[in-house]
Protein backbone atom coordinates (compact mmCIF):
# COMPACT_ATOMS: atom_id res chain seq x y z
CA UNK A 1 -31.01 41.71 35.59
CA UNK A 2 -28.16 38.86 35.84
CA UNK A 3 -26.95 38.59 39.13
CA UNK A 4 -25.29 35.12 38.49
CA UNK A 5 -25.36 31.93 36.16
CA UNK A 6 -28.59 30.69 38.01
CA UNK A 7 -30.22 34.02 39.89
CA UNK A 8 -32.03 36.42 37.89
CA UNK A 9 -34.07 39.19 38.75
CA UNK A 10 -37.15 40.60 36.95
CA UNK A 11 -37.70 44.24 37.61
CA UNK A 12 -41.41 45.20 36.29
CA UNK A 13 -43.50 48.93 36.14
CA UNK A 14 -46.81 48.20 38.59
CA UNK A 15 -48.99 47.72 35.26
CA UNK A 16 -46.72 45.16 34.16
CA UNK A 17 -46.88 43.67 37.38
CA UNK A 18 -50.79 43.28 37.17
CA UNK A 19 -50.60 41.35 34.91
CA UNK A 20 -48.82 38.54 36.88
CA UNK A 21 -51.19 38.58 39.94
CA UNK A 22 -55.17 38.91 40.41
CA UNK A 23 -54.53 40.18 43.65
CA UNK A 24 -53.78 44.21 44.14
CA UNK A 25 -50.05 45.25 44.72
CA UNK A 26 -49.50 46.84 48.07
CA UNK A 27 -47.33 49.68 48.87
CA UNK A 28 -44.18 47.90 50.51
CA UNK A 29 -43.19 50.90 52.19
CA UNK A 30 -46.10 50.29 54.17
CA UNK A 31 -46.22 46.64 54.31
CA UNK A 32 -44.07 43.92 54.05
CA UNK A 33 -44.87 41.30 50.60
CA UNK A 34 -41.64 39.99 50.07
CA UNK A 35 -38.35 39.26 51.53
CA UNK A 36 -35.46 38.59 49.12
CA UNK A 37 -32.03 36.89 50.19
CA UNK A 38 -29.35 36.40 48.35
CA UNK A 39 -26.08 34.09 48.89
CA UNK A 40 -22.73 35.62 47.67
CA UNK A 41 -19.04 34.25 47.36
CA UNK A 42 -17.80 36.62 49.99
CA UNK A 43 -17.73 39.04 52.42
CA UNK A 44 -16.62 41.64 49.78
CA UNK A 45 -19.50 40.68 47.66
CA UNK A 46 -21.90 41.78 49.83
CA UNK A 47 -20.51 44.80 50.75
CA UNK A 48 -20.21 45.36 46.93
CA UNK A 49 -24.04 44.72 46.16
CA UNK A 50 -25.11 46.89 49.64
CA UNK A 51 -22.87 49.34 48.44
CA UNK A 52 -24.00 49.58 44.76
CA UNK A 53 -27.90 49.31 45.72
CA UNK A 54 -27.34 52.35 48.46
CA UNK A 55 -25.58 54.30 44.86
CA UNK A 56 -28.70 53.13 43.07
CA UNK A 57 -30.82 55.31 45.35
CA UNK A 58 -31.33 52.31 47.83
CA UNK A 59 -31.07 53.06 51.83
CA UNK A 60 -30.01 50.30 54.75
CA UNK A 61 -32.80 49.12 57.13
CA UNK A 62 -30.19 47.77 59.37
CA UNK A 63 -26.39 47.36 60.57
CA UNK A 64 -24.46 44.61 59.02
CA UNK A 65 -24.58 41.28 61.18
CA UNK A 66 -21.43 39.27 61.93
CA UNK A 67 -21.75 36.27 63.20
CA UNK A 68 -18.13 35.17 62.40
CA UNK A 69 -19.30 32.29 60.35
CA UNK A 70 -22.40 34.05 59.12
CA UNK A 71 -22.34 37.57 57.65
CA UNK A 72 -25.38 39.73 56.38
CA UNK A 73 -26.23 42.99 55.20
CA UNK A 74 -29.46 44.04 53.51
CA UNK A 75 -31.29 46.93 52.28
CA UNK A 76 -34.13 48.83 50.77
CA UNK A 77 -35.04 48.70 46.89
CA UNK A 78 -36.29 51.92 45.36
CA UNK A 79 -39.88 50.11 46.09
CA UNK A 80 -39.22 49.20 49.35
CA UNK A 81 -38.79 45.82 49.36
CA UNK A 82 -36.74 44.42 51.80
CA UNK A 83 -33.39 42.31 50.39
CA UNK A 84 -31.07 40.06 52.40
CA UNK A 85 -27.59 39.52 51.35
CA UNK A 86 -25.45 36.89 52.77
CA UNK A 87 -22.20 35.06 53.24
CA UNK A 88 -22.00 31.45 54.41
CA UNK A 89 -18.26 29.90 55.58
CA UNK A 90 -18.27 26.88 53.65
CA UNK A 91 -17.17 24.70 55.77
CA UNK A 92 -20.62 25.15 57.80
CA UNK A 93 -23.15 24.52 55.20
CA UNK A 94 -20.83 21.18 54.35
């Protein structure tokens, strides 16, 4: 999946997975292996990629977090695994 010009995402079956990792895959509704955050452009845009995961059969985890120049929102893949989306002012990170 193509998220941008310089984030992609691989989305794998656990067999396919294997064969990336010695180690055994562990259920992430039960534990936590990975914690994902992406940056958007906007406010919108993370509303928009919350919104579209939650369509995809996603669920929120937690409220969305305004910190006037910070704003967050994450949720739930399918899998589990936890995802962060954010929105920086730009002025901040500058």
């Amino acid at each position: 999946m193509i998220v941008s010009d310089d984030i992609y995402i691989m989305l794998l079956t656990h067999e396919k997975f294997k064969t990336f990792t010695p180690n055994p895959i562990c259920d992430a509704t039960k534990s936590t292996e990975v914690l994902v955050c992406l940056s958007m452009e906007s406010r919108a845009a993370v509303d928009e990629i919350v919104s579209n995961a939650i369509a995809a059969g996603g669920n929120t985890y937690s409220e969305p977090q305004d910190h006037g120049f910070m704003y967050g929102h994450g949720f739930q893949d399918l899998d589990g695994h936890i995802w962060e989306v954010m929105f920086m002012e730009s002025d901040v990170t500058s």
